[in-house]
Every structure is written in structure tokens, then in C-alpha cells.
N, C-alpha and C. Protein backbone atom coordinates (compact mmCIF):
# COMPACT_ATOMS: atom_id res chain seq x y z
N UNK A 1 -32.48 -15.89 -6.86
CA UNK A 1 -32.59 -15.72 -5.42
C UNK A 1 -33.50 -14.54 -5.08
N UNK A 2 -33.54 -13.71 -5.78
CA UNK A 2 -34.46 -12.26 -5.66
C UNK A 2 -35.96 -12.37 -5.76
N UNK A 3 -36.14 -13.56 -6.30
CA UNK A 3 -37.65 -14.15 -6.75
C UNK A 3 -38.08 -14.38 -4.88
N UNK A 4 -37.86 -14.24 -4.34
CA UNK A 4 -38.14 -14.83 -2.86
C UNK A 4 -38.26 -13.78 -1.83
N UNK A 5 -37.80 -12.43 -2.42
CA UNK A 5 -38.39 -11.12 -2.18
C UNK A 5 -38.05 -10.71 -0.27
N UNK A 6 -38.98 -11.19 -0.40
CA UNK A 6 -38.79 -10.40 1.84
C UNK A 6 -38.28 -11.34 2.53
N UNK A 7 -38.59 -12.96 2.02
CA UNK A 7 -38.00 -14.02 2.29
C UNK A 7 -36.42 -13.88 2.73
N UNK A 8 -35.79 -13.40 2.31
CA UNK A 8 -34.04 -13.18 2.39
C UNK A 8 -33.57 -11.77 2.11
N UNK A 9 -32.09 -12.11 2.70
CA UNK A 9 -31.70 -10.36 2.63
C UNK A 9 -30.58 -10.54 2.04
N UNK A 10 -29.78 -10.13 0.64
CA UNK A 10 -29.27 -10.19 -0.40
C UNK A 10 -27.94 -9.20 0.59
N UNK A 11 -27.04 -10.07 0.56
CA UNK A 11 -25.47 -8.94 1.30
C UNK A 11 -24.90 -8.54 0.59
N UNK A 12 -24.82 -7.08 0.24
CA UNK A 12 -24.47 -6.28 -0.94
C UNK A 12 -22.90 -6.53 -1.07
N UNK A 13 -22.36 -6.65 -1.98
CA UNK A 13 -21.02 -6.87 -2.08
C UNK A 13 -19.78 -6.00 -1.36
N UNK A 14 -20.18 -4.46 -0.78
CA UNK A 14 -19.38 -4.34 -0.60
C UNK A 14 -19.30 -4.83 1.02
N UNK A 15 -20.33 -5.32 1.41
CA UNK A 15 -20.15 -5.56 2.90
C UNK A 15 -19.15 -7.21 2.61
N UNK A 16 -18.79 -8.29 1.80
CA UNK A 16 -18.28 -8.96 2.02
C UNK A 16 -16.86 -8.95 2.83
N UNK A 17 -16.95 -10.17 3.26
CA UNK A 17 -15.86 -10.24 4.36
C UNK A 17 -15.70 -11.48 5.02
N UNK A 18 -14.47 -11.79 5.26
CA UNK A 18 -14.24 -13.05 6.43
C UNK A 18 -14.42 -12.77 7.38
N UNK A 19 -14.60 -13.04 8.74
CA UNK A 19 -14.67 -13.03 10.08
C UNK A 19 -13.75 -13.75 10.97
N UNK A 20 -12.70 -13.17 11.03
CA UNK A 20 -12.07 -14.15 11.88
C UNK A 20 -12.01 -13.64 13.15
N UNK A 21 -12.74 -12.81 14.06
CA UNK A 21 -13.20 -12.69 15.20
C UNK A 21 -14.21 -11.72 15.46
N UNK A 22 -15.29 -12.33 16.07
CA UNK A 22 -16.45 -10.88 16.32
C UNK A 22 -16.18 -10.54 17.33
N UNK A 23 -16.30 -9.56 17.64
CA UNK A 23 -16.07 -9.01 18.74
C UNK A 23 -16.91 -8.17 19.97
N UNK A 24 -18.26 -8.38 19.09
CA UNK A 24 -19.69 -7.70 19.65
C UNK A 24 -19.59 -6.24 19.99
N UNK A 25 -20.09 -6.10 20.96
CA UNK A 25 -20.28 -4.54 21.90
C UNK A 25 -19.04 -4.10 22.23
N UNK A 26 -18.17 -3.06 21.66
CA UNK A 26 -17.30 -2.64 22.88
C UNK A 26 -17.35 -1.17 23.35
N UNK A 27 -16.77 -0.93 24.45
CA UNK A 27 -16.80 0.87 24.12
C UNK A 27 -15.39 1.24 23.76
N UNK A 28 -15.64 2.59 23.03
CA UNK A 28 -14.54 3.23 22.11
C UNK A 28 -13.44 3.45 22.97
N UNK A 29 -13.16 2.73 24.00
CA UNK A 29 -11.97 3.10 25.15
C UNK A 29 -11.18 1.65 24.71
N UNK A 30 -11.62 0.92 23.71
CA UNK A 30 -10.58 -0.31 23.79
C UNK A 30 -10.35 -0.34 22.45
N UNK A 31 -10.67 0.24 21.47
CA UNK A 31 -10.42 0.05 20.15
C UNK A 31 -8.64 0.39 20.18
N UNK A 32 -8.16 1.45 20.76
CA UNK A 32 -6.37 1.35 20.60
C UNK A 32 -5.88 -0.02 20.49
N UNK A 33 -6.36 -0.25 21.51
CA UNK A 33 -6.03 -1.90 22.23
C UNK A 33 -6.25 -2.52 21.19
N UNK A 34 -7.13 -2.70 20.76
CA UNK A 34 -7.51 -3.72 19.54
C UNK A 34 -6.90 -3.57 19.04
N UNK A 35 -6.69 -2.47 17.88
CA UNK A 35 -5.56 -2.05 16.92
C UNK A 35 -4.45 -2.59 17.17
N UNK A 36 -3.91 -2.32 18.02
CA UNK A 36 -2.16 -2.90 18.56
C UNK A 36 -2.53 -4.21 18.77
N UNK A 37 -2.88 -5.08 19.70
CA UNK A 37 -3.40 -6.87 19.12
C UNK A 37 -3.15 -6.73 17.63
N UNK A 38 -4.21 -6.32 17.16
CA UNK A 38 -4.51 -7.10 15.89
C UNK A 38 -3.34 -6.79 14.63
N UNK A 39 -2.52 -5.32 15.25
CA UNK A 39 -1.52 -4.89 14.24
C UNK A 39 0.19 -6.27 14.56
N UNK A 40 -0.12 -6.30 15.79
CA UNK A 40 0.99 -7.66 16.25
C UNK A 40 0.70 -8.63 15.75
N UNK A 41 -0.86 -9.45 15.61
CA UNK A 41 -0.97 -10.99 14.90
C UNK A 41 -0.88 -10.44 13.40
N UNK A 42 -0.78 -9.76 12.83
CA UNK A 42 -0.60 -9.45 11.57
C UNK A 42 0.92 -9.51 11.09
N UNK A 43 1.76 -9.09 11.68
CA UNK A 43 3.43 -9.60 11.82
C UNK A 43 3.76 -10.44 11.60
N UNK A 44 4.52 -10.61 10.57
CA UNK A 44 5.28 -12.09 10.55
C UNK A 44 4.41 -13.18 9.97
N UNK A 45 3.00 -12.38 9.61
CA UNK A 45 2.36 -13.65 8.38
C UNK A 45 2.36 -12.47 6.87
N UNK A 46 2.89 -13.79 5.89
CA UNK A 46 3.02 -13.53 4.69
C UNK A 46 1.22 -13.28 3.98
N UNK A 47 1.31 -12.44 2.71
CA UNK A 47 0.27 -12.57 1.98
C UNK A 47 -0.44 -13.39 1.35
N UNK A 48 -0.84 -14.11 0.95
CA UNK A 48 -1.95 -15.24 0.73
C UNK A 48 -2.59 -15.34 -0.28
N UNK A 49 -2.40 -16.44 -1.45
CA UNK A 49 -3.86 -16.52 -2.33
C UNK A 49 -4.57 -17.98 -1.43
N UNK A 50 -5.65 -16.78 -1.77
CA UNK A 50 -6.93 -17.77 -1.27
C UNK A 50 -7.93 -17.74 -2.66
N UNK A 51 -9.46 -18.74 -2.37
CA UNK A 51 -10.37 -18.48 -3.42
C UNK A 51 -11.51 -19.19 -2.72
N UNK A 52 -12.15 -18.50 -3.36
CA UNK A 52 -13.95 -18.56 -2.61
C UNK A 52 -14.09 -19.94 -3.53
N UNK A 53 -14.85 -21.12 -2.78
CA UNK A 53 -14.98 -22.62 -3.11
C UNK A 53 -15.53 -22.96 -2.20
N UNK A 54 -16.34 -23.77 -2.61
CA UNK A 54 -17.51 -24.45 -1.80
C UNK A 54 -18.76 -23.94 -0.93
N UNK A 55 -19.38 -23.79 -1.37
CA UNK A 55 -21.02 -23.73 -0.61
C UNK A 55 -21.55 -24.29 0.53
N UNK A 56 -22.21 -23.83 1.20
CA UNK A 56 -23.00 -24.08 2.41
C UNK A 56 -23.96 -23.64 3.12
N UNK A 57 -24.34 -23.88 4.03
CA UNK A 57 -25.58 -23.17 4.77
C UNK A 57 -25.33 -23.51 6.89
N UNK A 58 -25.62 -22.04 7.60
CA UNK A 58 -25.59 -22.42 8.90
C UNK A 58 -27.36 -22.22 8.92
N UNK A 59 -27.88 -22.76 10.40
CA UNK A 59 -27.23 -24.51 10.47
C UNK A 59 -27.01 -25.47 9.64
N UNK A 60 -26.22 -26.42 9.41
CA UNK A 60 -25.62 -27.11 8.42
C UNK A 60 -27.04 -28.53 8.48
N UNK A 61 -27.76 -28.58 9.37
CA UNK A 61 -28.80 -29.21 9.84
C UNK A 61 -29.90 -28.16 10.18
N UNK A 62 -31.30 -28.52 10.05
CA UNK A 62 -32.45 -28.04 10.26
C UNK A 62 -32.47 -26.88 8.88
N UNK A 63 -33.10 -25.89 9.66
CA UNK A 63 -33.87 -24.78 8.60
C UNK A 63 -32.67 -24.06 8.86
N UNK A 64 -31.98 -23.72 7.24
CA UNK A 64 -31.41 -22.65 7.11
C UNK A 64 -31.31 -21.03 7.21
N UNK A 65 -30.55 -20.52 7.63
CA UNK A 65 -30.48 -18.61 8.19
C UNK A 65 -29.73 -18.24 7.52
N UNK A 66 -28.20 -18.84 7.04
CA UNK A 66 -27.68 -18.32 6.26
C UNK A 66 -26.88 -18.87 5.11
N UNK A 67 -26.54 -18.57 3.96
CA UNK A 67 -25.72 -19.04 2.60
C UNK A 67 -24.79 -18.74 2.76
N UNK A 68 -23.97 -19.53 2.06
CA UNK A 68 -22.85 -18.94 2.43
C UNK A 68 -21.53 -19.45 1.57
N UNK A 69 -20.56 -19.04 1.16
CA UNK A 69 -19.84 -19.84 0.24
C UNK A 69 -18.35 -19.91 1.00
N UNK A 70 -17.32 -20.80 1.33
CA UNK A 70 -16.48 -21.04 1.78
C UNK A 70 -15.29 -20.16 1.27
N UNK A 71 -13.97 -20.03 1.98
CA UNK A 71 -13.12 -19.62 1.53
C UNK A 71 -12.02 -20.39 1.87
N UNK A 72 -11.10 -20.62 0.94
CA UNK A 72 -10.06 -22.10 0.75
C UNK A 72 -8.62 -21.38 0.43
N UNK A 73 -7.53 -22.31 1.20
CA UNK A 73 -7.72 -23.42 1.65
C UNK A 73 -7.69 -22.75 3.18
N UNK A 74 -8.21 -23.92 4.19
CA UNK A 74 -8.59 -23.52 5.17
C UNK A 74 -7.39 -23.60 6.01
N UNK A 75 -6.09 -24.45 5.77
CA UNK A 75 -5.05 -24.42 6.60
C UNK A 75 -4.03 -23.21 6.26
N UNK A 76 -4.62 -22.34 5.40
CA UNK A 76 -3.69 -20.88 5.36
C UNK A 76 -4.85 -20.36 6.65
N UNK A 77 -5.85 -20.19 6.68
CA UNK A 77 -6.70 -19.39 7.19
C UNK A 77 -6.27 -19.82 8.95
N UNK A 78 -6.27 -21.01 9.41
CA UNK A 78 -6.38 -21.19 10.46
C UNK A 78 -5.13 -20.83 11.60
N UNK A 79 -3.98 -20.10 11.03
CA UNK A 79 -2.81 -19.57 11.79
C UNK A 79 -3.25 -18.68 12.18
N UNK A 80 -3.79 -17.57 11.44
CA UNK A 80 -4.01 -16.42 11.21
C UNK A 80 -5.28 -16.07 12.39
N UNK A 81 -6.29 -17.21 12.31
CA UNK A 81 -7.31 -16.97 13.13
C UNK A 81 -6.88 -16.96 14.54
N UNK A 82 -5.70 -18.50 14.84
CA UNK A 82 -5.38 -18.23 15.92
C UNK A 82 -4.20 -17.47 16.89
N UNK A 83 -3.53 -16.45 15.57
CA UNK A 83 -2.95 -15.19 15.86
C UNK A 83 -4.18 -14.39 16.35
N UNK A 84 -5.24 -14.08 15.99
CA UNK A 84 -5.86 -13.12 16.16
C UNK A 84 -6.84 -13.08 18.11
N UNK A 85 -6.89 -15.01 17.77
CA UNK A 85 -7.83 -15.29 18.92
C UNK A 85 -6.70 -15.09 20.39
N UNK A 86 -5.69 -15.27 19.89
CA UNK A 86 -4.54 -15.27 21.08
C UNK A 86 -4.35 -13.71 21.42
N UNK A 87 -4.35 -12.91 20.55
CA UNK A 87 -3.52 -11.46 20.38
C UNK A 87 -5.29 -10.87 21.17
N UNK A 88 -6.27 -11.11 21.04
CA UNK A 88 -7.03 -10.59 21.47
C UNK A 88 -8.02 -11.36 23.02
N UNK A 89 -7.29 -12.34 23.28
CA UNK A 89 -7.41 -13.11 24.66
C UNK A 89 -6.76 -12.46 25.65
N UNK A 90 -5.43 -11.69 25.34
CA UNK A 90 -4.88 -10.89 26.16
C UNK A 90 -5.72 -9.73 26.82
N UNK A 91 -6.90 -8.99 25.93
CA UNK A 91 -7.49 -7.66 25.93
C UNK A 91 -8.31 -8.50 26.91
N UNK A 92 -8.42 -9.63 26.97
CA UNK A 92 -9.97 -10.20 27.55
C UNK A 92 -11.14 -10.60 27.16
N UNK A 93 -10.94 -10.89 26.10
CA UNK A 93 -11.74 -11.34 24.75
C UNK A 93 -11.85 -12.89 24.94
N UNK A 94 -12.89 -13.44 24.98
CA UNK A 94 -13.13 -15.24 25.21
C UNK A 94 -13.19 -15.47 23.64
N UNK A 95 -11.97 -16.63 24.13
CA UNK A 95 -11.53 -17.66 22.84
C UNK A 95 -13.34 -18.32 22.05
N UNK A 96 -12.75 -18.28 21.05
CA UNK A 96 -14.42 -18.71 20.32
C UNK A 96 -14.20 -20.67 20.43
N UNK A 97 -15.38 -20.69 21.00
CA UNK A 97 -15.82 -22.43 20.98
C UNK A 97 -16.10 -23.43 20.11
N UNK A 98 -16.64 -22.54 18.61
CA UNK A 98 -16.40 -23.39 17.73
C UNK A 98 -15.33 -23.73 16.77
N UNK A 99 -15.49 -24.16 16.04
CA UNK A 99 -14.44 -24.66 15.07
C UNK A 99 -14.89 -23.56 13.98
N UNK A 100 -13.42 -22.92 14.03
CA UNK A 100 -13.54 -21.84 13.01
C UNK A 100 -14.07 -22.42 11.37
N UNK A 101 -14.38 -21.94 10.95
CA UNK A 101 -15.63 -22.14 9.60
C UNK A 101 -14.94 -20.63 8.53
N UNK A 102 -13.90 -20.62 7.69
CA UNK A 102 -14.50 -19.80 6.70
C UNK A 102 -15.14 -19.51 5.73
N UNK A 103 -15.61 -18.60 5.99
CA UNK A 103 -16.84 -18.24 4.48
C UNK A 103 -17.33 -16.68 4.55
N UNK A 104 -17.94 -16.75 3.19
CA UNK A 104 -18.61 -15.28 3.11
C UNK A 104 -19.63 -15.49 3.43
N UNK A 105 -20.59 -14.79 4.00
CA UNK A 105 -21.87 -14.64 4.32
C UNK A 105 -22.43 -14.28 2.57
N UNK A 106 -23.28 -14.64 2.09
CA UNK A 106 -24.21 -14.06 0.76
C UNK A 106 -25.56 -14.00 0.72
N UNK A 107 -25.82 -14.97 1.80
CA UNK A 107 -27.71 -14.71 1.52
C UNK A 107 -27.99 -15.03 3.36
N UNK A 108 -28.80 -13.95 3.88
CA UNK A 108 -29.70 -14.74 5.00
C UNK A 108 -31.26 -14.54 5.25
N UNK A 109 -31.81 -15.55 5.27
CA UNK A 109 -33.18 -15.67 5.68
C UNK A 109 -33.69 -14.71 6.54
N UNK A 110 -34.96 -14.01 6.41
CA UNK A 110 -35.71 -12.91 7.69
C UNK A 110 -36.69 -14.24 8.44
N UNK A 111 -36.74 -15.46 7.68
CA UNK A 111 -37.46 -15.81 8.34
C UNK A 111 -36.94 -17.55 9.05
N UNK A 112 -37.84 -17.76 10.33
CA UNK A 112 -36.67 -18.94 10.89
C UNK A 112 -37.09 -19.88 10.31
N UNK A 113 -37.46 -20.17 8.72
CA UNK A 113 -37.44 -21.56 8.25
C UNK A 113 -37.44 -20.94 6.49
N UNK A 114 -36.27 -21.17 5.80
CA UNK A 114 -36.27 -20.92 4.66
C UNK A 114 -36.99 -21.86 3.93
N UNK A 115 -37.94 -20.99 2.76
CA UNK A 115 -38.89 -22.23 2.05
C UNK A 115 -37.62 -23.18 1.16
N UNK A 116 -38.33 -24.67 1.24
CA UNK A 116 -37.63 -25.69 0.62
C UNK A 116 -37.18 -25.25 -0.94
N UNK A 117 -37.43 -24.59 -1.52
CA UNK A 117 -37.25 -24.10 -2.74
C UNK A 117 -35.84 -23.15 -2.93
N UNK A 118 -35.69 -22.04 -1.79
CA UNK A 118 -34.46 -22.04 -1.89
C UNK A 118 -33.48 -22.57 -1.62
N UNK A 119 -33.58 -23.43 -0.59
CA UNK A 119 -32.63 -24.39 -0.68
C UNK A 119 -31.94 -24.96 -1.73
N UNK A 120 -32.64 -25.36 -2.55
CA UNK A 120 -32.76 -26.28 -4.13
C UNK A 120 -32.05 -25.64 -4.88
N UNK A 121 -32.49 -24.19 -4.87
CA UNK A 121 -31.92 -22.79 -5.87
C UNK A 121 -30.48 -22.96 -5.54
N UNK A 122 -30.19 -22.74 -4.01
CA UNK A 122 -28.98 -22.60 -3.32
C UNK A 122 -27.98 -23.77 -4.15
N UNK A 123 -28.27 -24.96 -3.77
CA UNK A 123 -27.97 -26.10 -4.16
C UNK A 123 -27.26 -25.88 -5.83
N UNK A 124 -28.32 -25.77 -6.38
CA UNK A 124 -28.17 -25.63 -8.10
C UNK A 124 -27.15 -24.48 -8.08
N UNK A 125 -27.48 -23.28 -7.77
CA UNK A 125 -26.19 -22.11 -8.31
C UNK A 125 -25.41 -22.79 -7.36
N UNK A 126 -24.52 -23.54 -6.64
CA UNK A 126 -23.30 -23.69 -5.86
C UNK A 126 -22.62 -24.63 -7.11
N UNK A 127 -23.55 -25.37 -8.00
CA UNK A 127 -22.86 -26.43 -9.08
C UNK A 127 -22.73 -25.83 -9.95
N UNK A 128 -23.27 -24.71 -10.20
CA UNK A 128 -22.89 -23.89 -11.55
C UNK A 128 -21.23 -23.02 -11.73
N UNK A 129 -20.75 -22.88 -10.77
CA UNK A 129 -19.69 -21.66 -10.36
C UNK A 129 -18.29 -22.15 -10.00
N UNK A 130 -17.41 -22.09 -10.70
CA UNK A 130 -16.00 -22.28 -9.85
C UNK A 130 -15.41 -21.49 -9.20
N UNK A 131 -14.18 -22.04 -8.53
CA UNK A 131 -13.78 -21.08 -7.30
C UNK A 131 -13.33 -20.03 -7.95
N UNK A 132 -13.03 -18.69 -7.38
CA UNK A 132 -12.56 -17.75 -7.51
C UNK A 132 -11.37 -16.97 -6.25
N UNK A 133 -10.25 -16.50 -7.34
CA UNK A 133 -8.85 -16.57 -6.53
C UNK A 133 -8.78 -14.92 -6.16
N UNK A 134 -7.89 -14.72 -5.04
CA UNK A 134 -7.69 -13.70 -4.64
C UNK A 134 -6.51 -13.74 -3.60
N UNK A 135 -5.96 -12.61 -3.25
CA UNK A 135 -4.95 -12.88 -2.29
C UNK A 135 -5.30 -11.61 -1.10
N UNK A 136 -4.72 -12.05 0.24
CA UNK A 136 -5.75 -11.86 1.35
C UNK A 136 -4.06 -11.16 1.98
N UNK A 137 -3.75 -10.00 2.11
CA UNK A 137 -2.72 -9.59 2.80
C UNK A 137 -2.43 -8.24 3.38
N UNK A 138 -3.65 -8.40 4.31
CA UNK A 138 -3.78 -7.88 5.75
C UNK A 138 -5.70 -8.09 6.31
N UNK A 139 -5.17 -7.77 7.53
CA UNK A 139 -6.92 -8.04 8.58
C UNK A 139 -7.79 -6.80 8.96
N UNK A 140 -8.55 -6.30 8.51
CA UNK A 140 -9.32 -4.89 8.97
C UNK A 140 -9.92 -5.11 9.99
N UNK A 141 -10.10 -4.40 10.75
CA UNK A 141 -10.95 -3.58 11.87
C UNK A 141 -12.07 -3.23 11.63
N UNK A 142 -13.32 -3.79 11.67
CA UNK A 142 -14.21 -3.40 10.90
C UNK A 142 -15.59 -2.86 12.20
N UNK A 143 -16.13 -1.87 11.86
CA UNK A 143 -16.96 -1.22 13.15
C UNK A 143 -18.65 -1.40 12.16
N UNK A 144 -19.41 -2.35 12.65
CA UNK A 144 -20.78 -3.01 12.65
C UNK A 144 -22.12 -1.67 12.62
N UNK A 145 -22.17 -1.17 11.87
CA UNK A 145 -23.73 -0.08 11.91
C UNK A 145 -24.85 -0.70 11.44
N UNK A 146 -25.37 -1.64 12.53
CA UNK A 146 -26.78 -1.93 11.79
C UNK A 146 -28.21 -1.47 11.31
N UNK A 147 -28.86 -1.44 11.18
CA UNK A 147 -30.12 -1.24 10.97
C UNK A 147 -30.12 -0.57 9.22
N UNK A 148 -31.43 -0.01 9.21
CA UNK A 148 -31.65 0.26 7.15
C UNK A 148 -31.96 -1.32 6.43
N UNK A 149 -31.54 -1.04 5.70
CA UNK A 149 -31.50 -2.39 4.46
C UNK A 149 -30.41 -3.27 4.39
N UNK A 150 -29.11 -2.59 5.11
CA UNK A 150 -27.85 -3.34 5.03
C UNK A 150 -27.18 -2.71 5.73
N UNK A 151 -26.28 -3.49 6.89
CA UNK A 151 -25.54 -3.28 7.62
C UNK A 151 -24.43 -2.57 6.84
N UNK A 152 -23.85 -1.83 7.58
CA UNK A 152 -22.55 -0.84 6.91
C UNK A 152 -21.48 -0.97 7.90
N UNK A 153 -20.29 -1.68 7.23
CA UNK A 153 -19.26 -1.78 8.02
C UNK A 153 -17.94 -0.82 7.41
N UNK A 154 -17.88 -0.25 8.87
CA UNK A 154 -16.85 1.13 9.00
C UNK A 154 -15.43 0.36 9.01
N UNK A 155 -14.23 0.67 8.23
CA UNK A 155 -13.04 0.51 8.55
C UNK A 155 -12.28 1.31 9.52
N UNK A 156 -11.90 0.08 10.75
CA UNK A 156 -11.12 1.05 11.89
C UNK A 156 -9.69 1.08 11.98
N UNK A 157 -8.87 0.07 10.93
CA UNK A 157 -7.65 0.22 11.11
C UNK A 157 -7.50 -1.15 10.55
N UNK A 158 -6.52 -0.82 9.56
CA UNK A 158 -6.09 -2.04 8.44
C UNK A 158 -4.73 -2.41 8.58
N UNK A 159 -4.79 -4.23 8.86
CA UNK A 159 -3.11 -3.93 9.61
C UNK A 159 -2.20 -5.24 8.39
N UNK A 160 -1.38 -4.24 7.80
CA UNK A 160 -0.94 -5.11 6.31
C UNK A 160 -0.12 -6.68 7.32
N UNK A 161 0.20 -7.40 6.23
CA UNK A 161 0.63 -8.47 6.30
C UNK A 161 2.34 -8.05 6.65
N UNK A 162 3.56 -8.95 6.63
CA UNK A 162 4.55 -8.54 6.69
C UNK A 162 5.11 -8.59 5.31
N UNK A 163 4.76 -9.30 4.61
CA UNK A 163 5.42 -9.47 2.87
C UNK A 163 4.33 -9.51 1.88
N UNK A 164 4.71 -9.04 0.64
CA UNK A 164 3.30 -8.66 -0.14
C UNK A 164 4.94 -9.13 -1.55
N UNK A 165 3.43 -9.73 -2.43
CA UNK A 165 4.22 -10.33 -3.81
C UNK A 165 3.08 -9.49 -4.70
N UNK A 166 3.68 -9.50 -5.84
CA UNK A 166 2.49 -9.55 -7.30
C UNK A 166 2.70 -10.60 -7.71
N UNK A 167 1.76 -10.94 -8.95
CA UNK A 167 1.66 -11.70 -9.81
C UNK A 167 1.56 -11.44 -10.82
């Protein structure tokens, strides 16, 4: 993927992450608020193995912007999202319109038509790799610093799950 140079922007590992709500612009007068939402939809859901599986690209049609690899299974994920979309509809936050999608972000294009070649690449490493397991038990707060080479996301408040196991 590095062979493609300015073509794409490589998301350093530690920025990985799910998204289960953006939240864009706010000013620092509502982050409490947030916190308390997001520390309430965190209540009363248990800890989680999940595992990164399956590959993709948005748009899922036309010229691709971003790679991206799924995170499974999607009916643990989708309570959780709509704890979060409810707990933060209260603050005044508009419910999201699409159909929630998880995944990691891993590769995005600088430019608006990725050459046909990575695609292909994309394609080939998604058949090479099996899923990989992990368990997901609690939701961060995460504060967006863009610009440089890679966005840097600040932790604003990490709100645990209600039950946590080992294995």
C-alpha cells in the first residue's frame, strides 16, 4: 500500500477506532454534558468480544476515499450505538441518517479517484487475513486535532462498561 506514496494516507495505529457517533464542532461548554450522556449509555451494557472481519471501501460504489475493514458481529455493536444516539439526542445532537456501518478506518485516498490498482491491492490483502478478536468494554470520548501528517485524537473521558470478564 506504501508503493502509492502521496496517493493515500496510511492511519497510524494508534489513531484506530470505532465511531459510533461524530460529533463535529462543539464548544468546551458541553463536553460535561457529553460525558454524563455517554457515561449513562455505557450502564447496563456488558463487555464484548468483537473481531475485525471483513473489508470494504466508502463509497461502496464509484471511486473510493476510504479502506476500511469491518468490525463483527454487528448485532453486539448496534445497541450500543443506539444507547449512544439516544443518550446524546437529549444534548441536541441529530440522530445519524445512515445505517450505522462498523469499521476501522485504515487507508484514505488524498485524491477523489483512487488509481484502479489499489483497489486490486485492497482486494488481494482483504483475502489474505483472518479476523482478529478483541473485547470492547467501554466508549471513549475522543477530542479530533487535525492537521500535520495524522490526526491526533485526545482522550476526554472513558466510560467502562457495567461488567468486565477475563479469559
Amino acid at each position: 500500500m506504501r508503493t502509492f506514496g502521496d496517493c493515500i494516507k496510511i492511519v497510524p495505529a494508534e489513531n484506530y477506532h470505532l465511531t459510533l457517533k461524530f460529533l463535529g464542532a462543539i464548544g468546551v461548554e458541553r463536553i460535561s454534558g457529553i460525558q454524563t450522556a455517554l457515561e449513562a449509555a455505557a450502564q447496563n451494557v456488558s463487555a464484548c468480544d468483537l473481531r475485525l472481519d471483513g473489508w470494504g471501501v466508502f463509497p461502496p460504489r464509484g471511486a473510493p476515499k476510504v479502506f476500511w475493514i469491518g468490525v463483527e458481529p454487528r448485532e453486539v455493536l448496534v445497541p450500543i450505538f443506539e444507547r449512544c444516539e439516544a443518550a446524546l439526542e437529549n444534548l441536541g445532537f441529530a440522530r445519524e441518517t445512515r445505517d450505522f456501518q462498523s469499521h476501522v478506518t485504515l487507508v484514505r485516498t488524498d485524491k477523489a479517484k483512487a488509481p484502479a490498482d489499489l483497489l486490486e491491492r485492497w482486494k488481494k490483502l482483504s483475502s489474505l487475513s483472518g479476523p482478529v478478536a478483541f473485547c470492547a468494554d467501554k466508549i471513549t470520548l475522543y477530542e479530533s486535532i487535525l492537521g500535520g501528517k495524522a490526526s491526533v485524537y485526545r482522550p476526554l473521558g472513558h466510560f467502562k462498561f457495567c461488567t468486565y470478564y477475563s479469559k
